[in-house]
Protein backbone atom coordinates (compact mmCIF):
# COMPACT_ATOMS: atom_id res chain seq x y z
CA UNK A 1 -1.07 -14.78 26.53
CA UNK A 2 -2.90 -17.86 24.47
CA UNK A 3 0.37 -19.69 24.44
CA UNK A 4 0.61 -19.19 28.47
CA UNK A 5 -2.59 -20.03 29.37
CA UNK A 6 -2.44 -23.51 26.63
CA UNK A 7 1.04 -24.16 28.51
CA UNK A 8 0.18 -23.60 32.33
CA UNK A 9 -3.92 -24.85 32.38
CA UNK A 10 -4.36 -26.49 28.70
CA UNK A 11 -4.11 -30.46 28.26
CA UNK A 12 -0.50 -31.72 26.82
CA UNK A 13 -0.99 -32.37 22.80
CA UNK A 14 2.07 -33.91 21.70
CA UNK A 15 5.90 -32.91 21.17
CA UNK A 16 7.19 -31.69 17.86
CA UNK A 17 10.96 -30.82 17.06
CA UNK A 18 11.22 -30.95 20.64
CA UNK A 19 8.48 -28.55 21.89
CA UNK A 20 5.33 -29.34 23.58
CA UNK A 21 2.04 -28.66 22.90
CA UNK A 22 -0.64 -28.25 24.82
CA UNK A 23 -4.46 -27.57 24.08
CA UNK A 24 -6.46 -24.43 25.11
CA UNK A 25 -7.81 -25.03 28.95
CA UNK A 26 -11.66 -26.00 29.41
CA UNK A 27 -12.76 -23.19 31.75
CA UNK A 28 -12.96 -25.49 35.21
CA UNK A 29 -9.08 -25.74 34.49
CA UNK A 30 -9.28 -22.21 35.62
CA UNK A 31 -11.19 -22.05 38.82
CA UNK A 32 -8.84 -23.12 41.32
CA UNK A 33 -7.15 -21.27 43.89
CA UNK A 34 -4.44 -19.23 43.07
CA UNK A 35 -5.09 -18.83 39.42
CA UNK A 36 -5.66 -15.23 39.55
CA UNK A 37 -2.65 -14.31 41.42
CA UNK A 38 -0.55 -16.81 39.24
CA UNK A 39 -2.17 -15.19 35.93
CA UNK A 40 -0.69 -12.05 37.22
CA UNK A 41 2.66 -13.56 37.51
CA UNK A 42 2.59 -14.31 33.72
CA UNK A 43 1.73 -11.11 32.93
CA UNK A 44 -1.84 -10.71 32.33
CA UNK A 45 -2.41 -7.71 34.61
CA UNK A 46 -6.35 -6.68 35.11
CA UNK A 47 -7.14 -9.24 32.54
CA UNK A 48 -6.36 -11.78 35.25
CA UNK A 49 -9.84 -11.14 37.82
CA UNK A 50 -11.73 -11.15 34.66
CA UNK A 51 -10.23 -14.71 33.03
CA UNK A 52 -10.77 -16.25 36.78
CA UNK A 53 -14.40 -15.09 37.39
CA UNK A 54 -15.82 -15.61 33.84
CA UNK A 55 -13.98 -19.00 34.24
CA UNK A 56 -16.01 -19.61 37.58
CA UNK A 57 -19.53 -18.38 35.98
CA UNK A 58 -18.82 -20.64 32.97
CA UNK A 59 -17.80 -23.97 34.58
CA UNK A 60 -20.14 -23.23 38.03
CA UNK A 61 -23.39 -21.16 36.57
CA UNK A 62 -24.18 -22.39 33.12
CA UNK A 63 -25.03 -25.78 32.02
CA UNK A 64 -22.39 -28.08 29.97
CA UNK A 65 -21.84 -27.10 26.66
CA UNK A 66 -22.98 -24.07 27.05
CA UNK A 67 -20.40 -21.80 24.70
CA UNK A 68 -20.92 -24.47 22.02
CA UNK A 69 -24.71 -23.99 22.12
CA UNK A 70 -24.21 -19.81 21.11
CA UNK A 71 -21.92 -20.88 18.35
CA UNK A 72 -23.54 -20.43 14.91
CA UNK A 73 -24.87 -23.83 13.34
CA UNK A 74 -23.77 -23.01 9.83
CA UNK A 75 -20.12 -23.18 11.33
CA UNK A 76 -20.17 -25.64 13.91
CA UNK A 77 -17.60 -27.66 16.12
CA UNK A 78 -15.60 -30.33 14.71
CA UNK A 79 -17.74 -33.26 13.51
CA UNK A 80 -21.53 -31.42 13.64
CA UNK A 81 -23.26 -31.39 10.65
CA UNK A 82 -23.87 -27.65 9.30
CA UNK A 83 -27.38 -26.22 10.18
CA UNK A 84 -29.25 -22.75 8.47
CA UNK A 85 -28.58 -19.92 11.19
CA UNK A 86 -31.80 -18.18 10.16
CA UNK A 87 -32.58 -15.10 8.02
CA UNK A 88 -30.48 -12.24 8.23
CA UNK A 89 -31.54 -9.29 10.00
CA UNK A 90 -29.91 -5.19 10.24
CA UNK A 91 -28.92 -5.89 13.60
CA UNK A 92 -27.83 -9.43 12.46
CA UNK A 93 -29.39 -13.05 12.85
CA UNK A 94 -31.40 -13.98 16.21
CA UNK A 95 -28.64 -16.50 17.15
CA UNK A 96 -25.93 -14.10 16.81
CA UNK A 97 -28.05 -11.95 18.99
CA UNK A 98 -28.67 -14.54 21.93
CA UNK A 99 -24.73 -15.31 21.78
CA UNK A 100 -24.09 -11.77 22.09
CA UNK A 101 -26.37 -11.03 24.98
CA UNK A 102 -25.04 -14.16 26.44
CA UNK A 103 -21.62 -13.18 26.32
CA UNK A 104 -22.16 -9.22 28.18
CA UNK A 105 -23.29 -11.39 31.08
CA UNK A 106 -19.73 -12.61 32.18
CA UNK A 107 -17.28 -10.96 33.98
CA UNK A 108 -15.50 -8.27 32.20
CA UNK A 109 -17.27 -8.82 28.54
CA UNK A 110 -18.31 -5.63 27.43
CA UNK A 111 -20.23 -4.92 23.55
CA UNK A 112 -16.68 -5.18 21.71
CA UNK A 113 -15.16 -8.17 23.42
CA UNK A 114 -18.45 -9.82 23.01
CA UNK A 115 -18.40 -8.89 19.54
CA UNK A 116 -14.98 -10.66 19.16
CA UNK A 117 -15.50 -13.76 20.58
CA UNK A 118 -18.87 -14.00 18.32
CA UNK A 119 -16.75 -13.10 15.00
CA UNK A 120 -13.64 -15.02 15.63
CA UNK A 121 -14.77 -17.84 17.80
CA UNK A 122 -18.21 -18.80 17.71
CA UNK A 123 -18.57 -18.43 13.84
CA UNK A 124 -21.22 -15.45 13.74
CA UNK A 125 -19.63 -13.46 10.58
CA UNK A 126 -21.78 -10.77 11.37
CA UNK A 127 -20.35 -9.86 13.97
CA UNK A 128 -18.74 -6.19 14.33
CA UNK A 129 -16.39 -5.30 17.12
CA UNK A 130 -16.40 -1.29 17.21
CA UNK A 131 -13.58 0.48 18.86
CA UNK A 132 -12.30 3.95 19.05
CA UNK A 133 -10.03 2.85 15.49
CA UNK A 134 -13.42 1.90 13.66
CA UNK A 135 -15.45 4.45 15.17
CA UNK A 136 -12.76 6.77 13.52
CA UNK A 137 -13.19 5.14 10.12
CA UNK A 138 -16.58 5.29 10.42
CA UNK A 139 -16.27 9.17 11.29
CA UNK A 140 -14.31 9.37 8.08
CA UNK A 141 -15.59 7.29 5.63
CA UNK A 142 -19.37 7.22 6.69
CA UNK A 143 -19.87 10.65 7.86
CA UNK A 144 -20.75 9.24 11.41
CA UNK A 145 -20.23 11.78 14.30
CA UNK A 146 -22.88 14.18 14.00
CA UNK A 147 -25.89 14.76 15.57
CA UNK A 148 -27.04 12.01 17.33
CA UNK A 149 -24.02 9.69 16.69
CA UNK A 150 -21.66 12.60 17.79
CA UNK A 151 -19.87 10.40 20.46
CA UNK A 152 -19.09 6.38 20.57
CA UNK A 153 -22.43 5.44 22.68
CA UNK A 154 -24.06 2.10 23.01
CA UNK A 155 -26.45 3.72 20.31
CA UNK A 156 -23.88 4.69 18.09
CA UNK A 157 -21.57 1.26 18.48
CA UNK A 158 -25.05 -0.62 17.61
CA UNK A 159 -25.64 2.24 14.45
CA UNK A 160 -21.87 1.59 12.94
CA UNK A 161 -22.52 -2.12 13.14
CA UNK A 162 -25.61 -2.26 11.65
CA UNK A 163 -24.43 0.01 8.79
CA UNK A 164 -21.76 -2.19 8.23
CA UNK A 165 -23.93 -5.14 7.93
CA UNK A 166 -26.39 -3.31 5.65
CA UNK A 167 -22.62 -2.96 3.23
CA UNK A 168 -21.57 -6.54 3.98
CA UNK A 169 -24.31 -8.43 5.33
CA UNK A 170 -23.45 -11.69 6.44
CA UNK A 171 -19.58 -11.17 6.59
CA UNK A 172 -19.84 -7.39 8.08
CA UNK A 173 -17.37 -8.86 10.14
CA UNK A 174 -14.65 -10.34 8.39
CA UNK A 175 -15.17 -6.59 5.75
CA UNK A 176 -14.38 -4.62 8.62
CA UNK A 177 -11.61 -6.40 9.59
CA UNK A 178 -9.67 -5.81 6.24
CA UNK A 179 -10.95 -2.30 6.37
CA UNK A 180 -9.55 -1.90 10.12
CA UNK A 181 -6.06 -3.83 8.90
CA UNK A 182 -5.94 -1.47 5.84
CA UNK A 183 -6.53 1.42 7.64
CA UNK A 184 -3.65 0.36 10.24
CA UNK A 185 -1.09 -0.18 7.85
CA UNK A 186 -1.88 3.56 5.71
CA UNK A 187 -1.94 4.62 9.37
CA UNK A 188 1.19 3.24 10.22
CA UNK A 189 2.98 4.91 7.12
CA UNK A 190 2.07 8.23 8.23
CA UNK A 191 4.30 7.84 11.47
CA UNK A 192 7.79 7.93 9.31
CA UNK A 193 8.32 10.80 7.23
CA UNK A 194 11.13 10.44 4.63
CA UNK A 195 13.35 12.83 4.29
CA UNK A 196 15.59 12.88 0.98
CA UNK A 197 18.78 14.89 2.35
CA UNK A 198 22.03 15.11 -0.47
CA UNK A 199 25.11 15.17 0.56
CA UNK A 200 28.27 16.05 -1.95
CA UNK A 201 31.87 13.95 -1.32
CA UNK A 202 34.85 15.48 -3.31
CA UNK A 203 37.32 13.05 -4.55
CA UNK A 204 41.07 14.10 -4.73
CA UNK A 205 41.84 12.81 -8.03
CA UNK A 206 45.20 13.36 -9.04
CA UNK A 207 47.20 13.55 -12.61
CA UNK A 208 50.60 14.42 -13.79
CA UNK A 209 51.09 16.11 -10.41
CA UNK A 210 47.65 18.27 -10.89
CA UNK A 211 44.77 18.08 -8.27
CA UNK A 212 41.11 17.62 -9.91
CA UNK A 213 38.17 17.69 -8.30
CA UNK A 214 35.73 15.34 -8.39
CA UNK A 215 32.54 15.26 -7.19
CA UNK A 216 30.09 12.21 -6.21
CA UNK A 217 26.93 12.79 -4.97
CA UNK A 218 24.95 10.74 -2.13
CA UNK A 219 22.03 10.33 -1.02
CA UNK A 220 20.64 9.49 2.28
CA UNK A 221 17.35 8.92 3.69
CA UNK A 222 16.63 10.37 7.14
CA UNK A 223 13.20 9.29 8.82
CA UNK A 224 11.44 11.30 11.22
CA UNK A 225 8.88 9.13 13.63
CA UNK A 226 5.99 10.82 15.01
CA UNK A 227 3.98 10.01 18.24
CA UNK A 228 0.96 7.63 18.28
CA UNK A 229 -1.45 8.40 21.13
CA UNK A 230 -2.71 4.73 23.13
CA UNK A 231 -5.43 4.47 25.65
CA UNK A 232 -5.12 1.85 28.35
CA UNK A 233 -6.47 -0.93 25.79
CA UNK A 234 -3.97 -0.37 23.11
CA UNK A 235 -6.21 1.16 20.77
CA UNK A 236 -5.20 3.62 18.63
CA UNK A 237 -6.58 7.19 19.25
CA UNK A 238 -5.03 9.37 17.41
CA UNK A 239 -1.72 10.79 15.53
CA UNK A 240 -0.01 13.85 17.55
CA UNK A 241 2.01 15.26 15.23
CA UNK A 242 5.65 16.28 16.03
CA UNK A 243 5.64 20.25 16.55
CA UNK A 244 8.86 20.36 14.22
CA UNK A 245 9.37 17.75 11.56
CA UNK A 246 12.82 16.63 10.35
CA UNK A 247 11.97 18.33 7.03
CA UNK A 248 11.65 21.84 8.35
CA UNK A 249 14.79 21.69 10.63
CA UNK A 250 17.35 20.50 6.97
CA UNK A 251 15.47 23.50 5.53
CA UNK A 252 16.19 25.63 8.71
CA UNK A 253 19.77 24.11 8.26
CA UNK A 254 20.13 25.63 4.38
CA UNK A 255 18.45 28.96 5.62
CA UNK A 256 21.33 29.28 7.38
């Protein structure tokens, strides 16, 4: 979806080995008519009202320069000199704060999307984007989910970051995200199940007109995928576990 948008609104870069580059689009490259309807053509779906309007807010509503002013001044844009973002607080620094309020105020920019654009684009490490995946870990690892934080609230989003930056402080948000990749890929190995089945060939060996038997075992390995559960956003809910695994049904197979 990057590439489309760089290629359809962004600014041509150069070519290289024949392809051509463009750069991502300032946001009044996305307020004119038509670009929500053509958005959907490309495939952006619901994602396409949301681009457009935060794209009119930003370029119509809010002074020049705006997104650059939330970024965090110890990471700034090319060619700023590096500034002190202020002391470090459990709910993380003021600036990262302002950003993030900032941010819920356009069009479609809820807590975690905010959260995003503050870790991976405006430079605010701190920053912890909590979705049903980390509130999971969080479940797990942090005993989160009872009492009070029994259910992913705006309380309990706010109480899973701020534990996480009480771990990691400054880069909360950069720890999570190896802990969230981690957890994906052990995740992901629990959806094939290996199944180590032996199979027996006999070899018709013959000498001085007798037949000897020879056997030559194999082995094959048989994988069994289980279900994974989405939600509309892509985000990983849960495993539903296949009512009969490939395991059970060779065993079923012997039994017999």
């Amino acid at each position: 979806m990057v590439e489309k948008l760089c290629l359809h609104y962004g600014p041509f870069v150069a070519h290289l080995d024949g392809y051509a580059y463009h750069d991502f689009p300032i946001p009044a490259a996305l307020t004119g008519k038509g670009v929500e309807s053509h958005l959907r053509e490309l495939g952006f779906g619901y994602r396409a009202k949301y681009i457009y309007q935060t794209a009119l807010i930003v370029a119509n509503d809010r002074e020049p320069g705006w997104l650059d002013s939330l970024r965090n001044p110890e990471s700034p844009v090319f060619g700023m000199k590096a500034m002190p973002a202020g002391k470090m607080q459990p709910e993380g620094r003021e600036g990262y704060r302002k950003a993030h309020d900032g941010l819920l105020n356009l069009q479609g920019c809820g807590p975690k999307v905010a959260d995003c654009v503050c870790l991976m684009g405006l430079g605010w490490g701190e920053a912890v984007p909590v979705d049903t995946h980390v509130w999971q870990i969080a479940q797990r690892d942090y005993k989160f989910g009872r009492g009070k934080h029994s259910s992913l609230t705006k309380a309990t989003y706010a109480a899973v970051a701020n534990h996480f930056r009480k771990l990691w402080g400054k880069e909360a948000g950069w720890a999570h995200s190896v802990l969230f990749t981690a957890d994906l890929r052990a995740f992901s190995d629990r959806l094939t199940t290996k199944v180590e089945v032996k199979e027996e060939k006999v070899v018709i060996k013959k000498e001085e007109g007798l037949s000897m038997p020879t056997v030559t075992p194999i082995k094959k390995i048989m994988t069994a995928k289980t279900t994974l559960k989405r939600d509309p956003d892509d985000k990983i809910l849960g495993l539903n576990e296949v009512n009969v695994t490939l395991s059970e049904r060779v065993k079923r197979r012997r039994r017999g």
